[in-house]
N, C-alpha and C. Protein backbone atom coordinates (compact mmCIF):
# COMPACT_ATOMS: atom_id res chain seq x y z
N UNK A 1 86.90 126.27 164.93
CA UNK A 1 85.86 127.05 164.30
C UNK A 1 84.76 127.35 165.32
N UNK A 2 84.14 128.53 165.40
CA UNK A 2 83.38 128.73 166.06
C UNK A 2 81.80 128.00 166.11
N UNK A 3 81.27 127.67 166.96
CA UNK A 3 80.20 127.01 166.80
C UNK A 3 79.06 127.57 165.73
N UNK A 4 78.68 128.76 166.39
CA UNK A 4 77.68 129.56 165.44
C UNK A 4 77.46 129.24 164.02
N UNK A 5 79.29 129.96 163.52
CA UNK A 5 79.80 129.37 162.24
C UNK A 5 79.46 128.36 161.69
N UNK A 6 80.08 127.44 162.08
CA UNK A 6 79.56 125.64 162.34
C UNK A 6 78.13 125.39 161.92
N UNK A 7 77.24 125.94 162.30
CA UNK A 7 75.80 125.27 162.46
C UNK A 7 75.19 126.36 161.17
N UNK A 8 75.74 127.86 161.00
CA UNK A 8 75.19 128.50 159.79
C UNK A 8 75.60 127.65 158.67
N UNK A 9 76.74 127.50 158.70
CA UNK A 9 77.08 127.08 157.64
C UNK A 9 76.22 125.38 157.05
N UNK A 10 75.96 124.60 158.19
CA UNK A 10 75.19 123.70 157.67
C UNK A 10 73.65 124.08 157.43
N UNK A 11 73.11 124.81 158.09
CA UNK A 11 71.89 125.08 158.21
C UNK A 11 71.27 126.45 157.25
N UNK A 12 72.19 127.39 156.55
CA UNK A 12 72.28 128.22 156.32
C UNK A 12 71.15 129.06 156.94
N UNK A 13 70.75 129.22 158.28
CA UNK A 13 70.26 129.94 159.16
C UNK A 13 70.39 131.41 158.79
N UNK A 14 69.89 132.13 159.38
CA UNK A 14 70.75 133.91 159.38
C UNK A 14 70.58 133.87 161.01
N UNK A 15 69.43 133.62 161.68
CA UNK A 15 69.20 134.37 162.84
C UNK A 15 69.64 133.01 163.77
N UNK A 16 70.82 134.26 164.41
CA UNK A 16 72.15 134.05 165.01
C UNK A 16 71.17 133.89 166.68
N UNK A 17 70.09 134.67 166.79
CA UNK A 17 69.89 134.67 168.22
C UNK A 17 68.84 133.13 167.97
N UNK A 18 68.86 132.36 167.40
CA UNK A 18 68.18 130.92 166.89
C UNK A 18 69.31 130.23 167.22
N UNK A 19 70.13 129.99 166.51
CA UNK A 19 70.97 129.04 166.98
C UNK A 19 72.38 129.41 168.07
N UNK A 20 72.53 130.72 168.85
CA UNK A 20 72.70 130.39 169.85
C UNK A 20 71.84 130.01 170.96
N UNK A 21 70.77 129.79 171.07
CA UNK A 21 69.44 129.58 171.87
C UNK A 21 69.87 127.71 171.97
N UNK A 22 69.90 127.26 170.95
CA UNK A 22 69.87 125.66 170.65
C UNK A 22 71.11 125.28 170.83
N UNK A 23 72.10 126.04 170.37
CA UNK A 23 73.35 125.62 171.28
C UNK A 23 73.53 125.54 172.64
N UNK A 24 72.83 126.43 173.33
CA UNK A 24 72.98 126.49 174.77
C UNK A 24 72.06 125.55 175.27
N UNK A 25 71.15 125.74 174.69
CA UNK A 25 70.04 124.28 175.38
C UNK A 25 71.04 123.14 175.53
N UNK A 26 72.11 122.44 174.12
CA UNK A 26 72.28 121.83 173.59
C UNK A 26 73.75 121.53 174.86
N UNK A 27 74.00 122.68 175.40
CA UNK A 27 75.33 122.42 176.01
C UNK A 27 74.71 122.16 177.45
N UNK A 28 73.43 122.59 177.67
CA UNK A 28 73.24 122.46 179.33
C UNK A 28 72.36 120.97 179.27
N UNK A 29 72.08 120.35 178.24
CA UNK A 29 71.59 118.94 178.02
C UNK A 29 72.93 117.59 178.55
N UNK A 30 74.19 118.70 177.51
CA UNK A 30 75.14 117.12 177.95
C UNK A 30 75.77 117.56 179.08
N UNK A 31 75.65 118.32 179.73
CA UNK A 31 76.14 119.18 181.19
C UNK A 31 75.02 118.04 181.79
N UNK A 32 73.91 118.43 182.08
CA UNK A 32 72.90 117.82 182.99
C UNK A 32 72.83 116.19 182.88
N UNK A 33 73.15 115.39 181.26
CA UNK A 33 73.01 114.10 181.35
C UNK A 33 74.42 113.60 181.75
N UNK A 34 75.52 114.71 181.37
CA UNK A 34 76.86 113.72 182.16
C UNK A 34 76.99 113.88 183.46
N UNK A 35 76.32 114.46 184.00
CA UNK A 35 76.59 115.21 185.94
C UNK A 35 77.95 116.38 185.88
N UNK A 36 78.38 116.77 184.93
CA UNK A 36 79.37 117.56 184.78
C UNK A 36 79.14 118.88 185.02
N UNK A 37 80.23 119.91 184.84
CA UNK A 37 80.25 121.45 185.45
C UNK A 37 80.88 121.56 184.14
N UNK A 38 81.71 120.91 183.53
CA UNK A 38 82.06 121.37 182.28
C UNK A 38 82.19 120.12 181.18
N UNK A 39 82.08 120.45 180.14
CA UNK A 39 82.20 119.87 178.81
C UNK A 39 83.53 119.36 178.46
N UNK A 40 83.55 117.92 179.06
CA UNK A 40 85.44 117.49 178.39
C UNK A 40 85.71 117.34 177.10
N UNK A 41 87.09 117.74 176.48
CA UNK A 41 87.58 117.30 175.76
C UNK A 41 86.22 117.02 174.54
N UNK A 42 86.54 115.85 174.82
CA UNK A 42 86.03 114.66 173.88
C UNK A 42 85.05 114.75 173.63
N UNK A 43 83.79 115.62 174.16
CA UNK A 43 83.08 115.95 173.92
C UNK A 43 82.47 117.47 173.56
N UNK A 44 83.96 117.94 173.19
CA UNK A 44 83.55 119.74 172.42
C UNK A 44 82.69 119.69 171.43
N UNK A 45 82.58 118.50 170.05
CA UNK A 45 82.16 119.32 169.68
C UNK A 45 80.02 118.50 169.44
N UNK A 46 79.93 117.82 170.77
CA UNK A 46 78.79 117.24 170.60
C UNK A 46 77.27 118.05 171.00
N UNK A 47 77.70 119.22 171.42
CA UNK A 47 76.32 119.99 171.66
C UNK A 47 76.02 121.22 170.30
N UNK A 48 77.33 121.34 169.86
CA UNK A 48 76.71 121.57 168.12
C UNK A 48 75.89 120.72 166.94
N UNK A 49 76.25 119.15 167.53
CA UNK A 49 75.56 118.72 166.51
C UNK A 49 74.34 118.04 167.46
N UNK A 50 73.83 118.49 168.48
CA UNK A 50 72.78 117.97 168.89
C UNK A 50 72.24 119.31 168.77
N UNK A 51 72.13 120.16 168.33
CA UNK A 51 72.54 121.38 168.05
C UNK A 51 71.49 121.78 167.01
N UNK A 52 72.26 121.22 166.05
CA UNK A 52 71.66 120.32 164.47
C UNK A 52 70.87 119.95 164.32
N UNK A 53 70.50 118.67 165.03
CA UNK A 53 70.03 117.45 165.12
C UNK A 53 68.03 118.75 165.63
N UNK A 54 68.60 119.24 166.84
CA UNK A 54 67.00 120.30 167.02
C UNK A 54 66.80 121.15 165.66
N UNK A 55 67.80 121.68 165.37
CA UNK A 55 67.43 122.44 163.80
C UNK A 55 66.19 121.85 163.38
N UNK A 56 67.04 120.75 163.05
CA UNK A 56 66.46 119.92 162.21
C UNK A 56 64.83 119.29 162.10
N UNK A 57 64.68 119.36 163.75
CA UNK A 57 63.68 119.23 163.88
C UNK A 57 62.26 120.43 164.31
N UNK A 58 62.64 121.17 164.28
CA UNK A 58 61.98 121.85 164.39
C UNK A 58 60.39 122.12 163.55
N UNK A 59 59.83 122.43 163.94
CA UNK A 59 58.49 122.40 163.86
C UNK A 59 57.82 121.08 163.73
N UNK A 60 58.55 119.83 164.56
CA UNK A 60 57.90 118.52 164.50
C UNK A 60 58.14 118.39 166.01
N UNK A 61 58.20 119.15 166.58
CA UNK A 61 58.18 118.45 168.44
C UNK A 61 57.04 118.35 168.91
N UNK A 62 57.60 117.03 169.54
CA UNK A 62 56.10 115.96 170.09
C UNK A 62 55.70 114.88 169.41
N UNK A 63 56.28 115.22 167.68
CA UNK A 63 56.04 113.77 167.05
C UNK A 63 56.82 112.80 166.71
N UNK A 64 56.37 111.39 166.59
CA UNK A 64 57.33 110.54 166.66
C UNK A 64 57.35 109.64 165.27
N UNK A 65 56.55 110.65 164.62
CA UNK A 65 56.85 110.00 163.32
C UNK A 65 55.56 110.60 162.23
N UNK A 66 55.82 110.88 160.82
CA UNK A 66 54.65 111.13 160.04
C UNK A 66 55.00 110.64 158.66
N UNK A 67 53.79 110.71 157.79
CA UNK A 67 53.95 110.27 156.53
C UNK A 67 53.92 111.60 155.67
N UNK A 68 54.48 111.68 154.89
CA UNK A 68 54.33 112.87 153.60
C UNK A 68 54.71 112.64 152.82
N UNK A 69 54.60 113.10 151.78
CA UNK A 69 55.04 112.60 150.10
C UNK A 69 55.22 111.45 149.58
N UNK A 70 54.37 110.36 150.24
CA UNK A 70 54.67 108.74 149.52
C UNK A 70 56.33 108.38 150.03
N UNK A 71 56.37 109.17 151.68
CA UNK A 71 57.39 108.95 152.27
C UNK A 71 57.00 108.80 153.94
N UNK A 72 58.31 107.71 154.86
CA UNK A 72 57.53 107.72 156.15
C UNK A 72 59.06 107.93 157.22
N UNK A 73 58.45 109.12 157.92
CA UNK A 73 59.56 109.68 159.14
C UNK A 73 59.79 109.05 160.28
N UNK A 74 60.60 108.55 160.67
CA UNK A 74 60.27 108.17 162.71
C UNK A 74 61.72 109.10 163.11
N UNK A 75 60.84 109.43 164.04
CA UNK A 75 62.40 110.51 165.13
C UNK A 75 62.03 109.72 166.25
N UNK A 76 63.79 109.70 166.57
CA UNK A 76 64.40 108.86 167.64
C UNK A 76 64.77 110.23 168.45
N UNK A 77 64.71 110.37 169.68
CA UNK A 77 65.01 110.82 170.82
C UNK A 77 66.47 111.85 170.26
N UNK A 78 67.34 110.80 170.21
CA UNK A 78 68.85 111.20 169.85
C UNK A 78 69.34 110.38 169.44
N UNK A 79 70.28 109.92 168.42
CA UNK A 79 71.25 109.27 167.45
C UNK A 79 71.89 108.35 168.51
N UNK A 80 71.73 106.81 168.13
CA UNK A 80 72.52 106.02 168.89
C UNK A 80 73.94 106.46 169.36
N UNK A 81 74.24 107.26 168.32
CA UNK A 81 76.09 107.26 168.49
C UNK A 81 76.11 108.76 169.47
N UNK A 82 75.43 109.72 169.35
CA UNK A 82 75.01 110.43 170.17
C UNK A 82 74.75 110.08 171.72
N UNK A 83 74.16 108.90 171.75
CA UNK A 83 73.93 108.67 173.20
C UNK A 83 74.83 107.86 173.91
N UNK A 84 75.70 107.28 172.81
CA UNK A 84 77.11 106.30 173.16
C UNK A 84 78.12 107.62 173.74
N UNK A 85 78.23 108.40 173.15
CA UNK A 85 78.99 109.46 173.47
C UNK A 85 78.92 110.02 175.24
N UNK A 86 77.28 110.22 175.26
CA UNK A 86 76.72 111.07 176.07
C UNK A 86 77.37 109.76 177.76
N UNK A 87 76.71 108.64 177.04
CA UNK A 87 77.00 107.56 178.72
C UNK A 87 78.39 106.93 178.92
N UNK A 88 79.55 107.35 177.93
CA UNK A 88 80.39 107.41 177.90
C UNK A 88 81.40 108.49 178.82
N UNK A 89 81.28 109.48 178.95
CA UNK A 89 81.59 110.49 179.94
C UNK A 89 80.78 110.95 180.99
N UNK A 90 79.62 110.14 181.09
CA UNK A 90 78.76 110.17 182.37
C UNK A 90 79.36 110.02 183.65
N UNK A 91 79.18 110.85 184.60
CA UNK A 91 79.76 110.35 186.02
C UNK A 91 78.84 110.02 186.70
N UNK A 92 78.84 109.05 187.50
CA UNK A 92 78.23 108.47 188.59
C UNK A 92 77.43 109.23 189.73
N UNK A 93 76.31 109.63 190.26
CA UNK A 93 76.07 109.97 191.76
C UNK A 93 76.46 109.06 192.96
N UNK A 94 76.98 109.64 193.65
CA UNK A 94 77.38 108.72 194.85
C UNK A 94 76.70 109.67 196.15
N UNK A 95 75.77 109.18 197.01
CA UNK A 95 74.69 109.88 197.82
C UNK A 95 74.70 111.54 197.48
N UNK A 96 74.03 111.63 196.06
CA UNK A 96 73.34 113.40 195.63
C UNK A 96 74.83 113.98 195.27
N UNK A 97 75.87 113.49 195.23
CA UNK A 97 77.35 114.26 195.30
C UNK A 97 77.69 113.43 193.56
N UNK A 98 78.03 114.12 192.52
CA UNK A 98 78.77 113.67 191.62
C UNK A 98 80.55 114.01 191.50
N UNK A 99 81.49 113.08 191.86
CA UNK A 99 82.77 113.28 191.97
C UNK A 99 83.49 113.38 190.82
N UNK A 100 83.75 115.56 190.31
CA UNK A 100 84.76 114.94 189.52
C UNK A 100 85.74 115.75 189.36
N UNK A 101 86.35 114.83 188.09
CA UNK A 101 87.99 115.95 188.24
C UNK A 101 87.87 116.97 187.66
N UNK A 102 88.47 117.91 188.67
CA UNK A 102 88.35 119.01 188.49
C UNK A 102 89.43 119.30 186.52
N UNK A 103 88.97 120.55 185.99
CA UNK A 103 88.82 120.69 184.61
C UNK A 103 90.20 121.42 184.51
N UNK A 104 91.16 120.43 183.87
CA UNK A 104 92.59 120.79 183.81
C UNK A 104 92.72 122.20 182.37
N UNK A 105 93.74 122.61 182.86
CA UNK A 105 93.50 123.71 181.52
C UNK A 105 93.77 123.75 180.23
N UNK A 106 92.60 123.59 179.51
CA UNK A 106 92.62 123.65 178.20
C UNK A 106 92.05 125.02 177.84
N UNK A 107 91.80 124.69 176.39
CA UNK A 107 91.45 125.96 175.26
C UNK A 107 89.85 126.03 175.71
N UNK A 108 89.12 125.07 175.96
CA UNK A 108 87.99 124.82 175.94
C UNK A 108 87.36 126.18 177.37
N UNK A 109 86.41 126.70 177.16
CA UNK A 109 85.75 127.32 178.55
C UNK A 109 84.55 126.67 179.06
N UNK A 110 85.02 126.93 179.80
CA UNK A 110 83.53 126.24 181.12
C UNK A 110 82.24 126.93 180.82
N UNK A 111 81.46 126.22 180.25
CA UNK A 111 80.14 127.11 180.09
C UNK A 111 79.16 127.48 181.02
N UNK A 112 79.76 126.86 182.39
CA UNK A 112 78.52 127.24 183.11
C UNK A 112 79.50 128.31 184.24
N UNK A 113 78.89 129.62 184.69
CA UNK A 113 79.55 130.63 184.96
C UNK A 113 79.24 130.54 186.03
N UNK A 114 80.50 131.31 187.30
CA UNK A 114 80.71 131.49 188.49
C UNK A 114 79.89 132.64 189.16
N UNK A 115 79.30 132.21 189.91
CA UNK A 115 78.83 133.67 190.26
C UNK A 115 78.79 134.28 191.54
């Protein structure tokens, strides 16, 4: 299923140029925290639901917690199981160089483009 899809359908969003914006943030986040060039496997479909997870928060960035309605919020960074994921396919730096295997061919595309 297509991502877009994916995230309207939970969010019932309309504006498509919104949540591809947060998807892409969302894909160059676990790009930059795994040292990767591309998104493995196992992790297709985790920058949709971190994806989400910003939806969700939106119009509360910067806070780490509030009270409203005889109710009390705390936001965490990112979802434990989220970040199990993320240091789970992390690669290593070894002097400024991250070594990895190169991206065997699947269905999946490389999101970050050749130029």
């Amino acid at each position: 299923m297509d991502d877009i899809i994916w995230l309207k359908q939970r969010t019932e969003e309309t504006d498509a140029d919104l949540l591809t914006s947060l998807l892409e943030d969302a894909k160059s986040f676990v790009l930059l925290e795994t040292n990767r060039t591309y998104i493995p496997e196992k992790l297709a479909g985790l920058p949709r639901r971190i994806a989400l997870i910003d939806y969700n928060r939106l119009g509360t960035e910067g806070e780490k917690g509030r009270t409203e309605g005889g109710g009390s919020y705390t936001f965490d960074d990112l979802p434990e199981s989220v970040q199990r994921q993320i240091r789970s396919a992390r690669i290593a730096r070894c002097g400024g160089h991250a070594f990895e295997k190169k991206q065997e061919d699947t269905n999946i595309p490389s999101p970050v483009k050749s130029g």
